[in-house]
Protein backbone atom coordinates (compact mmCIF):
# COMPACT_ATOMS: atom_id res chain seq x y z
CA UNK A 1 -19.29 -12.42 37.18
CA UNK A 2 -15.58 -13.66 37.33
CA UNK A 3 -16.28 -15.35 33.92
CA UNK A 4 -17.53 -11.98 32.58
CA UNK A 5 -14.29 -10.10 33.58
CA UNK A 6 -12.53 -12.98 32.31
CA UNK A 7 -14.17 -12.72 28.42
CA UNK A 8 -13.69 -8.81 28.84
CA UNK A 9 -10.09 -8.88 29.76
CA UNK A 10 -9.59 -10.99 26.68
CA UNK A 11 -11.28 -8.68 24.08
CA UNK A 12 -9.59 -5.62 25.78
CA UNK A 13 -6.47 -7.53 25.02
CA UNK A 14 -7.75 -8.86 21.23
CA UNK A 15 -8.49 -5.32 20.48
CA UNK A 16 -4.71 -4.06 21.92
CA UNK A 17 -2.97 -6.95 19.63
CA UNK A 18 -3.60 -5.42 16.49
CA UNK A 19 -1.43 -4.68 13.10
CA UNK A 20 -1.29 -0.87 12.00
CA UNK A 21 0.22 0.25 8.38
CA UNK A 22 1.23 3.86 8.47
CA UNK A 23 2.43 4.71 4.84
CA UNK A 24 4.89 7.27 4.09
CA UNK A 25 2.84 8.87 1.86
CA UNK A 26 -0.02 8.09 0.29
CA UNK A 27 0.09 9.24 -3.04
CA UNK A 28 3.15 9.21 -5.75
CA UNK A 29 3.55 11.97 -8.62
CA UNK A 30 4.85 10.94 -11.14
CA UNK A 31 5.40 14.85 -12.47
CA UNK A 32 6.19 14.81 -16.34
CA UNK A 33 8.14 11.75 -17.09
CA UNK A 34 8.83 10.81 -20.43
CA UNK A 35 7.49 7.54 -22.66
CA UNK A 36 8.98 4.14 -22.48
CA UNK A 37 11.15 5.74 -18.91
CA UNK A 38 11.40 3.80 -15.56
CA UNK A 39 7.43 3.24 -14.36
CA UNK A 40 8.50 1.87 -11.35
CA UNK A 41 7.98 3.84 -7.63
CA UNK A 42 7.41 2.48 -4.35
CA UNK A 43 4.95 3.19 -1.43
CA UNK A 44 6.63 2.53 1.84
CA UNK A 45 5.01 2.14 4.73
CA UNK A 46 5.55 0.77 8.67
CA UNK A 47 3.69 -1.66 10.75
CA UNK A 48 3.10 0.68 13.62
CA UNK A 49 0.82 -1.56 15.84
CA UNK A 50 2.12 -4.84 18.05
CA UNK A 51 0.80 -7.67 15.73
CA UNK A 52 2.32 -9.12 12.66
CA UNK A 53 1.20 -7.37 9.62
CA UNK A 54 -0.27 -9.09 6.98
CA UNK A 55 -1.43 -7.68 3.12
CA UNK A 56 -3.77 -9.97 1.84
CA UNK A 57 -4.23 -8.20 -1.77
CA UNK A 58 -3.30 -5.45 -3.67
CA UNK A 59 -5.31 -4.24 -6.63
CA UNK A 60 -4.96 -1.72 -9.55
CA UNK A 61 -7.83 0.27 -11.13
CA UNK A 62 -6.09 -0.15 -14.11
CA UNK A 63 -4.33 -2.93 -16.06
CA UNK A 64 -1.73 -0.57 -16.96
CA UNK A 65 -0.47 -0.31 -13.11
CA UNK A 66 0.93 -3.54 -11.66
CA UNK A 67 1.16 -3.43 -7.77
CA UNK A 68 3.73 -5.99 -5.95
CA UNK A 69 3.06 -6.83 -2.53
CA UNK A 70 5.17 -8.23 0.19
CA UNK A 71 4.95 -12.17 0.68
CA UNK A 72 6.21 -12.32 3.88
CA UNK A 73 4.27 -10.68 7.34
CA UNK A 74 5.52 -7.21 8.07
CA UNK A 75 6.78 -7.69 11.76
CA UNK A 76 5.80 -4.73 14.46
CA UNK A 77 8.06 -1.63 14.21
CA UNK A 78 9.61 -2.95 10.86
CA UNK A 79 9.09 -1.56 7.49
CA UNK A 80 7.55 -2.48 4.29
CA UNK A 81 7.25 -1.55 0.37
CA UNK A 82 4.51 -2.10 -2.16
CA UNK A 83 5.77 -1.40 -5.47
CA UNK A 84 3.97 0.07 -8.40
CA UNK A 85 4.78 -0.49 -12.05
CA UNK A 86 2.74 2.08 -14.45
CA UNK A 87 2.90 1.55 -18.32
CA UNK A 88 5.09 4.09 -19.38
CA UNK A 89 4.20 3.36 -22.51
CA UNK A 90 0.56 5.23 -22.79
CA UNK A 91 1.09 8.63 -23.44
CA UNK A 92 -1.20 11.01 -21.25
CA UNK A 93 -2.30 11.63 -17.78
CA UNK A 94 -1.38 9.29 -14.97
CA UNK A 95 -4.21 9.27 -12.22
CA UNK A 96 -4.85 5.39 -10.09
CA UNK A 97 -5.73 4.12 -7.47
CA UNK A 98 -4.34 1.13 -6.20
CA UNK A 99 -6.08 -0.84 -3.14
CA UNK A 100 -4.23 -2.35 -0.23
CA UNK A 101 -6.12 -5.38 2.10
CA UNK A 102 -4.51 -6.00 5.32
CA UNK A 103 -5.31 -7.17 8.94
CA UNK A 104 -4.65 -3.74 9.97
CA UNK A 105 -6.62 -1.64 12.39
CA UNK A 106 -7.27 0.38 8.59
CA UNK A 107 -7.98 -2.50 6.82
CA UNK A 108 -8.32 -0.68 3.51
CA UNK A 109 -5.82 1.82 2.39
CA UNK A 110 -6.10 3.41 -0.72
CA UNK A 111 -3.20 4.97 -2.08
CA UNK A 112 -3.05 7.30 -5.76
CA UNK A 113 -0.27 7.65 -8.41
CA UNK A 114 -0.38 10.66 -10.57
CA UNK A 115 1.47 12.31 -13.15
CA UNK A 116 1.65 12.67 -16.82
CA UNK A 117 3.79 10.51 -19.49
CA UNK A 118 5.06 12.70 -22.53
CA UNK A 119 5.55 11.77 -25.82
CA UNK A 120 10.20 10.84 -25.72
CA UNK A 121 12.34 13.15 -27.30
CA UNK A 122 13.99 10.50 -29.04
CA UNK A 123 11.18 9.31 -31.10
C-alpha cells in the first residue's frame, strides 16, 4: 500500500511539473500591406507552467511562410517569440497556418497569419 501512495505521489507531482505556452495572440493580420514590404511579424508567447519549455518544431503550410523558432528552452514565467517571414512578394490573399510542437500541457498550438499583399505603388 505504502508503495502505491509512493508511485501516486510521484505522478501527482509528474503531472504538476509541466511546461505551458500561453501566446499573446494567436493569429497576426497582416491588413493590406504592400508587395516586396517587411513580411516579417512575431508571435509572442509565455511559458506559464513550472517546467522548462521546450519547441521541438515549427512548420508552415506554405513554403512562402518561414517560421523561426527559439533554440534555447523557454524558462518558467519568461517569455518567448516565434517569428514568421511571409513572401511579400506574391500578390494576393495572405491566410496560414503555422504549427508549433512543444512539451507543453497544449502540445500543439496552431497559430494563423492573414492579410492581403497589394500590388506597390512604385511599380
Amino acid at each position: 500500500m505504502l508503495m502505491f501512495l509512493s508511485l501516486a505521489s510521484i505522478g501527482l507531482y509528474a503531472q504538476d511539473t509541466q511546461a505551458k505556452i500561453e501566446f499573446k495572440t494567436d493569429v497576426i493580420d497582416y491588413g493590406e500591406i504592400e508587395q516586396g514590404s517587411d513580411g516579417v511579424r512575431v508571435f509572442e508567447f509565455t511559458n506559464t507552467g513550472n517546467a522548462p519549455l521546450v519547441i521541438s518544431k515549427v512548420s508552415s503550410s506554405c513554403g512562402c511562410t518561414i517560421p523561426k523558432k527559439p533554440e534555447e528552452p523557454v524558462m518558467p514565467g519568461k517569455t518567448g517569440k516565434i517569428e514568421v517571414k511571409y513572401d511579400t512578394n506574391r500578390v494576393g490573399p495572405i491566410r496560414k497556418t503555422i504549427m508549433v510542437l512543444s512539451n507543453a500541457s497544449n502540445p500543439t498550438v496552431a497559430l494563423k497569419i492573414k492579410g492581403k499583399v497589394v500590388p506597390s505603388s512604385g511599380k
